[in-house]
C-alpha atoms as a PDB file:
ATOM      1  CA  UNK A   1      42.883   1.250 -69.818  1.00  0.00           C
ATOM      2  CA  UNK A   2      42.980   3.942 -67.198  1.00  0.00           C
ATOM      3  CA  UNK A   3      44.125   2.291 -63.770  1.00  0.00           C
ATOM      4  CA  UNK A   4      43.009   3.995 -60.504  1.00  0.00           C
ATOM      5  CA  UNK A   5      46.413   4.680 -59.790  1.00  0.00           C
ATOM      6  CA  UNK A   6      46.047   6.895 -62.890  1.00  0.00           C
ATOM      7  CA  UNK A   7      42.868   8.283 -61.918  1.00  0.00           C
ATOM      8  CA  UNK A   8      43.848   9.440 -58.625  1.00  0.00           C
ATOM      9  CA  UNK A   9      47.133  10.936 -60.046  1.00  0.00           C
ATOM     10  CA  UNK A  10      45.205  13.302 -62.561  1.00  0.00           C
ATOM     11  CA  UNK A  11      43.147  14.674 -59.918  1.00  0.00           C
ATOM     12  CA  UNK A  12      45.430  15.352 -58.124  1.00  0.00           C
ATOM     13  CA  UNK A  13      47.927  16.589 -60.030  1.00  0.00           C
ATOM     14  CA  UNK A  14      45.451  18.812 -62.267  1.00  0.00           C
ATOM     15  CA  UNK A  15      42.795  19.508 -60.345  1.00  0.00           C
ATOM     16  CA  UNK A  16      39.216  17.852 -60.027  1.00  0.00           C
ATOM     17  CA  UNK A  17      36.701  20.297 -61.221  1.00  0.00           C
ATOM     18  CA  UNK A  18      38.903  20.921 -64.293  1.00  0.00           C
ATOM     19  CA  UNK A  19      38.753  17.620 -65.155  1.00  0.00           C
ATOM     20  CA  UNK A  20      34.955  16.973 -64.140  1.00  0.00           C
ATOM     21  CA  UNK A  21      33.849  19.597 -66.552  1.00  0.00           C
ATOM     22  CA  UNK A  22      35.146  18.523 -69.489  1.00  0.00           C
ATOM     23  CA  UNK A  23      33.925  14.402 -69.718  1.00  0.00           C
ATOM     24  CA  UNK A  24      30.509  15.634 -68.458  1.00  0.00           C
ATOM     25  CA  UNK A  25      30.832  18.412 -71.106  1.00  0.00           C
ATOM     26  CA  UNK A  26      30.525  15.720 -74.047  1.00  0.00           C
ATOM     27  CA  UNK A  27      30.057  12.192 -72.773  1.00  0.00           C
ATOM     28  CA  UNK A  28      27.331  12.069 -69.825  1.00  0.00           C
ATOM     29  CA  UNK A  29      27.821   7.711 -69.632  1.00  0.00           C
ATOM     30  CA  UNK A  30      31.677   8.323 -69.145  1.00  0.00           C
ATOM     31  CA  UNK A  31      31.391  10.967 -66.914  1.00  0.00           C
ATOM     32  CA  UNK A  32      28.992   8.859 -65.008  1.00  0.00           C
ATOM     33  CA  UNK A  33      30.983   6.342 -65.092  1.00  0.00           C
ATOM     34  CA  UNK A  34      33.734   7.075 -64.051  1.00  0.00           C
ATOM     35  CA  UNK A  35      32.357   8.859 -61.216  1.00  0.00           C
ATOM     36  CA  UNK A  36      30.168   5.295 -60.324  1.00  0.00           C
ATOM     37  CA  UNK A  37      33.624   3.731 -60.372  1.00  0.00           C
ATOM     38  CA  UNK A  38      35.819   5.938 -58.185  1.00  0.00           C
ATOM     39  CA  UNK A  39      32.947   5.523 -55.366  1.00  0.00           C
ATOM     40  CA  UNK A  40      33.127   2.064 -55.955  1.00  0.00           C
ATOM     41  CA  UNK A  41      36.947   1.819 -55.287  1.00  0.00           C
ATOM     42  CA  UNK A  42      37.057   4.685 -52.763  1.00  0.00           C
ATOM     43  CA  UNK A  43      33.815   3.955 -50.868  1.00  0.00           C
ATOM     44  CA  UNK A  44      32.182   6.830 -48.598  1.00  0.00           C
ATOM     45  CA  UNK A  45      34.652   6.522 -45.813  1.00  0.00           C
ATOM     46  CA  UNK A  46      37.989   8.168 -46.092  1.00  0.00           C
ATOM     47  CA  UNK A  47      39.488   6.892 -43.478  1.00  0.00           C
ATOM     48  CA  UNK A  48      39.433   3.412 -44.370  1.00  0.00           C
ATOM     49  CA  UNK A  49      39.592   3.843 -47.963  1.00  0.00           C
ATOM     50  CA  UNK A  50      43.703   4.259 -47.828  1.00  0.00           C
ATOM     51  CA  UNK A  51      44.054   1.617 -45.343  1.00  0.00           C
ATOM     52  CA  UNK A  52      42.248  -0.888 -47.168  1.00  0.00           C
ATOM     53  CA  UNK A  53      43.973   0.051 -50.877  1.00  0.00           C
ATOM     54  CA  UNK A  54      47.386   0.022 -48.857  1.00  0.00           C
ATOM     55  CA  UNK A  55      46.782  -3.200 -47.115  1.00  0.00           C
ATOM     56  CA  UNK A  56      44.765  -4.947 -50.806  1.00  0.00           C
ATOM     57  CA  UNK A  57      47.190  -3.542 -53.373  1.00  0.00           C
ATOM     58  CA  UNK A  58      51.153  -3.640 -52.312  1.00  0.00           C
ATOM     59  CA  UNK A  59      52.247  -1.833 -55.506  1.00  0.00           C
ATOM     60  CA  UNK A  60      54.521   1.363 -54.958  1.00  0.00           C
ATOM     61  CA  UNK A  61      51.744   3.197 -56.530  1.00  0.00           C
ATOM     62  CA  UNK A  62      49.445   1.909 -54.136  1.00  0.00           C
ATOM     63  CA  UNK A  63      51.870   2.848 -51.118  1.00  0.00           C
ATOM     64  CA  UNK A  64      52.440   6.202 -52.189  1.00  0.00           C
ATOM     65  CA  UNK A  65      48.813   7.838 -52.480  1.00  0.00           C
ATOM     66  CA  UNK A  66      48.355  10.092 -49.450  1.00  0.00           C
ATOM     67  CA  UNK A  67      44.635  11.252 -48.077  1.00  0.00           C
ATOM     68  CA  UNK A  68      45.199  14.368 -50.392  1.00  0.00           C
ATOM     69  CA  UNK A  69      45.170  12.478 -53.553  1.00  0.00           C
ATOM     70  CA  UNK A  70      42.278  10.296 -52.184  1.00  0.00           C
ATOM     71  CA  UNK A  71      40.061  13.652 -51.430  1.00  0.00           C
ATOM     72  CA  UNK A  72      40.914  14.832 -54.805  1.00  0.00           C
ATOM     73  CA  UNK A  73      39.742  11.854 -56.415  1.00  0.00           C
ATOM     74  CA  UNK A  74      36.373  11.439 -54.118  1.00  0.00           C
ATOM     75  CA  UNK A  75      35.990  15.626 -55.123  1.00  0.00           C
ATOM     76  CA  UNK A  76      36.417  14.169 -58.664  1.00  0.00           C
ATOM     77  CA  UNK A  77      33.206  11.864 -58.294  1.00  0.00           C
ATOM     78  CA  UNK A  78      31.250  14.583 -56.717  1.00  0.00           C
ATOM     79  CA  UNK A  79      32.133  17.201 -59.310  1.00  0.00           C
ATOM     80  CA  UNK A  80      31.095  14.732 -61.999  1.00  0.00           C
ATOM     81  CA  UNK A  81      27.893  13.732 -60.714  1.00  0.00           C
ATOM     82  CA  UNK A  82      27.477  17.954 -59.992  1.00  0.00           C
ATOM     83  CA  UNK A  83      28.085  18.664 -63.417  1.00  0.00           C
ATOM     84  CA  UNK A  84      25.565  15.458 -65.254  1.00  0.00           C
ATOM     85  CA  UNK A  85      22.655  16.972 -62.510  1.00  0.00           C
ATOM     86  CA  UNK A  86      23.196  20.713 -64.827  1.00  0.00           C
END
């Protein structure tokens, strides 16, 4: 099962809007999904979203995520729910 720590390190690391278009390409319920879920973890408010993963989850994946990878993942969502709207 894909962990967030995943998530957020294949957004970053290839991009959101590449990955948004192909799940909403072929699967709609994924893609919705998934972008349901990462709002879930990440909430609306950047700020707080890395504080409160840092201080809930003490895992070395957990400590490394910067506010990069957390934008790329929130741009993720929003590309997602972009592309299911088409």
């Amino acid at each position: 099962m894909l962990e967030l720590h995943d998530l957020v390190r294949l957004a970053t690391n290839s991009g959101a809007r590449p990955i948004a278009e192909e799940p909403a390409g072929f699967d709609l319920e994924s893609a919705d999904w998934v972008a349901t879920q990462i709002e879930r973890a990440f909430g609306a408010d950047l700020r707080y979203t890395l504080l409160r993963l840092r201080t809930n989850d003490r895992s070395a994946n957990a400590q490394a995520l910067s506010d990069d990878d957390i934008a790329a993942t929130v741009i993720l969502a929003d590309a997602l729910h972009e592309r299911i709207r088409e």
